[in-house]
Protein backbone atom coordinates (compact mmCIF):
# COMPACT_ATOMS: atom_id res chain seq x y z
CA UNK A 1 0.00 0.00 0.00
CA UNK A 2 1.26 3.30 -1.05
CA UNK A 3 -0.91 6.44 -0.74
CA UNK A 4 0.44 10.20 -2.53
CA UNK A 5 -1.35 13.31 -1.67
CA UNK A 6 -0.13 16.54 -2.37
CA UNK A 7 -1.35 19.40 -1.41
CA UNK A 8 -0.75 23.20 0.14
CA UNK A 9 -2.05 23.35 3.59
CA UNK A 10 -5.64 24.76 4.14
CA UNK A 11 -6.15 26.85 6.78
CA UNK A 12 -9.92 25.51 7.58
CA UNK A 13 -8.61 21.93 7.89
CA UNK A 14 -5.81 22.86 10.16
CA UNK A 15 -7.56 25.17 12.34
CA UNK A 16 -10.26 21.84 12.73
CA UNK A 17 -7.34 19.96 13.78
CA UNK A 18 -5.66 22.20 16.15
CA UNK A 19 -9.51 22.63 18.09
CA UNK A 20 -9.34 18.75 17.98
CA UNK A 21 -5.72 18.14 19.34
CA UNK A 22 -6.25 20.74 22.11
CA UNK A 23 -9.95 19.52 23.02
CA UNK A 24 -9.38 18.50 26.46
CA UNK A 25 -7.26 22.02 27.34
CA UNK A 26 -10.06 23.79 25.93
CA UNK A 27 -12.84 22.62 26.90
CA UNK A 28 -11.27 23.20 30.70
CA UNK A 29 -10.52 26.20 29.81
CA UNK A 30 -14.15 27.06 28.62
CA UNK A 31 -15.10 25.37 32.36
CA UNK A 32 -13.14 27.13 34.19
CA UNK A 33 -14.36 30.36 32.79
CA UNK A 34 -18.34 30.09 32.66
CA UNK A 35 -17.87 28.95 36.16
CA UNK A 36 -16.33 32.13 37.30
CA UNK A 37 -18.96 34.04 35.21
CA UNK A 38 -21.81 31.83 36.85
CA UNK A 39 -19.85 32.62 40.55
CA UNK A 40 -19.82 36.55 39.61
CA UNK A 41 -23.58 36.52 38.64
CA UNK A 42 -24.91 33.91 41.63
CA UNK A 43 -22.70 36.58 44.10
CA UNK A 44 -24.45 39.65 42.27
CA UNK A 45 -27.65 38.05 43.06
CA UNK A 46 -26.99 36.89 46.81
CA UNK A 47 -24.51 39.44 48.33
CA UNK A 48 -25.64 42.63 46.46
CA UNK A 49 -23.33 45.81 46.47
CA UNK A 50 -20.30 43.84 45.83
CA UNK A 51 -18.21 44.68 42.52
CA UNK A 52 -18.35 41.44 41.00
CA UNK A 53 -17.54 42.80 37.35
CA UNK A 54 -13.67 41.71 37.73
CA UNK A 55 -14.46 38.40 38.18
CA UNK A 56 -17.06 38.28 35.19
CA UNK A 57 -14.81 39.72 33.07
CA UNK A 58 -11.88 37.21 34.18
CA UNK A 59 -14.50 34.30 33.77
CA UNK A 60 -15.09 35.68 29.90
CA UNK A 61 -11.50 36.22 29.27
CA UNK A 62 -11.23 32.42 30.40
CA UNK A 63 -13.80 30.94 28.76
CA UNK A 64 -13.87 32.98 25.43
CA UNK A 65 -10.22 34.83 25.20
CA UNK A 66 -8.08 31.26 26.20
CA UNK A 67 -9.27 28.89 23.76
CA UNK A 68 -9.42 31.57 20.88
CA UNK A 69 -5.46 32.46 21.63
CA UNK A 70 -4.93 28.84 22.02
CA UNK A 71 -5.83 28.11 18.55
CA UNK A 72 -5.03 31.10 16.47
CA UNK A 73 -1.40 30.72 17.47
CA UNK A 74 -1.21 27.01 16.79
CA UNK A 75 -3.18 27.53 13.42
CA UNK A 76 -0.84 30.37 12.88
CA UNK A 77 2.57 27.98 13.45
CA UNK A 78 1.45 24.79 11.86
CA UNK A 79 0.63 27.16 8.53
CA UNK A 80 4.31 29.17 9.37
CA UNK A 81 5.40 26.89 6.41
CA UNK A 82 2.55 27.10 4.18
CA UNK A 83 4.08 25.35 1.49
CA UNK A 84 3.07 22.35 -1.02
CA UNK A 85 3.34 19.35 1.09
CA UNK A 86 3.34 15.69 -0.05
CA UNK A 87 2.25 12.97 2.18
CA UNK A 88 3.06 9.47 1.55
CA UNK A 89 1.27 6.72 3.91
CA UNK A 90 2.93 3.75 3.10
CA UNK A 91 2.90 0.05 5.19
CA UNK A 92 6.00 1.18 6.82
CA UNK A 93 4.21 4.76 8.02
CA UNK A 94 3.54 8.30 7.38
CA UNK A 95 5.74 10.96 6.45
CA UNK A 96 5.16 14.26 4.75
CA UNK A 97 7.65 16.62 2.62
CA UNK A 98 8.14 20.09 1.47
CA UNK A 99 10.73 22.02 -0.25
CA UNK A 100 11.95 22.69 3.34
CA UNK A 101 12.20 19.64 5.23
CA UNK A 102 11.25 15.86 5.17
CA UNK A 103 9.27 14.27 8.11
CA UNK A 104 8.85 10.45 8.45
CA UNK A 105 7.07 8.48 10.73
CA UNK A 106 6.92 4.61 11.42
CA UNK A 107 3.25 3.72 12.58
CA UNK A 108 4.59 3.36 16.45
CA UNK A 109 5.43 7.01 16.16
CA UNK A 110 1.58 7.74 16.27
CA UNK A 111 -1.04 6.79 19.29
CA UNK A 112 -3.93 7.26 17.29
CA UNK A 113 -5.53 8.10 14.22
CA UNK A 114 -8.93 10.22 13.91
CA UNK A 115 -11.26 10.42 11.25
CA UNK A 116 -12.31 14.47 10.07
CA UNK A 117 -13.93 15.71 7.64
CA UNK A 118 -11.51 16.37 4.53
CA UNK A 119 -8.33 14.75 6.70
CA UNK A 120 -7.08 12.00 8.64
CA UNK A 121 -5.21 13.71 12.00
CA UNK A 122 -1.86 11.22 12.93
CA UNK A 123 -1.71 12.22 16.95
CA UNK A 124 1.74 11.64 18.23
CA UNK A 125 0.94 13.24 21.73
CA UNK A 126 -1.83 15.11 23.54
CA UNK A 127 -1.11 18.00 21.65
CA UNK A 128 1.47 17.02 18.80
CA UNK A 129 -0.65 15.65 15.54
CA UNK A 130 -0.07 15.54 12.01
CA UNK A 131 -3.17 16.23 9.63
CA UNK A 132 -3.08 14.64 6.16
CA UNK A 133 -5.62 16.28 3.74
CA UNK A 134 -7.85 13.22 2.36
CA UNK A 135 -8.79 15.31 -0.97
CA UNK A 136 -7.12 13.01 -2.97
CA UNK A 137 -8.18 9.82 -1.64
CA UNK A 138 -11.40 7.47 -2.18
CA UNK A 139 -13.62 6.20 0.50
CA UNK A 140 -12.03 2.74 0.36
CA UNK A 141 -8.39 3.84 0.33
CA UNK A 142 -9.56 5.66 3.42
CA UNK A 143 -10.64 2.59 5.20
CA UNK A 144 -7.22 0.97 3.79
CA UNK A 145 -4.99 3.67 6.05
CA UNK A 146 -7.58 3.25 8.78
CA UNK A 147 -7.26 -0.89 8.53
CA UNK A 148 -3.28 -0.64 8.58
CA UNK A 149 -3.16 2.08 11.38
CA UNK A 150 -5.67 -0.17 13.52
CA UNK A 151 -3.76 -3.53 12.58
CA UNK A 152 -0.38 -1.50 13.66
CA UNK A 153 -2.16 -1.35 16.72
CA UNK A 154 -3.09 2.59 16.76
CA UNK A 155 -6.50 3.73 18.33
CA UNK A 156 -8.94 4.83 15.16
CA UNK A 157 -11.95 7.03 15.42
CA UNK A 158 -14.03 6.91 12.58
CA UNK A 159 -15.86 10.22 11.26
């Protein structure tokens, strides 16, 4: 099995995969904050004549500001080197190339594999990935990389 795709990086696809890679971070950032704005407004409401606008603004800054700056920057590095990048998944791995540099991965390299729309996202770490733009590939070459990632023993989620 040997899979080609080449394409320049889209900034749509990669901003999708940098909300998924970061999900957990997120999503406790997004907790913590609408929990400080629900503690500002419950304290308006029981102790009144308290300033409690600090801590509402804190709690939107938290919940709204966080997340936002946590994905605009790592949108805005993974698309640093927005050139035309060729993947190759191959039964030995996945590795991608551009006029700059050469990555290659064997399948250990990866913990799991998930399933977007328009790409397949190799996750290395928590918050290290590698999206591969499926544009070029059929629904049953799809299923092929899926098959060989889940018979190297990588965890798949399917779209």
């Amino acid at each position: 099995m040997l899979f080609q795709i080449t394409a320049r990086p889209d900034a749509r696809l990669v901003a999708s995969a940098v909300r998924r890679g970061l999900r957990p971070l997120l999503l406790t950032a997004r907790g913590i904050g609408w929990a400080a704005i629900a503690l500002a407004l419950l304290l308006d409401v029981i102790a009144t004549g308290g300033p409690y606008l600090t801590l509402l603004l804190t709690g939107a800054l938290i919940a709204v500001g966080i997340p936002m700056f946590l994905v605009n920057t790592g949108t805005r590095e993974a698309l640093r080197d927005s050139e035309l990048t060729t993947y190759e998944i191959s039964d030995g791995g996945v590795a991608s190339s551009s006029l700059a540099a050469r990555h290659a991965y064997a399948w250990n390299a990866f913990r799991s594999v998930e399933e977007a729309p328009g790409q397949l996202i190799f996750g290395r770490s928590r918050t290290r990935f590698l999206p591969v733009p499926t544009a070029g590939l059929s629904r049953t070459q799809i299923d092929q990389v899926l098959g060989a990632a889940a018979g190297h023993g990588l965890r798949v989620r399917r779209a």
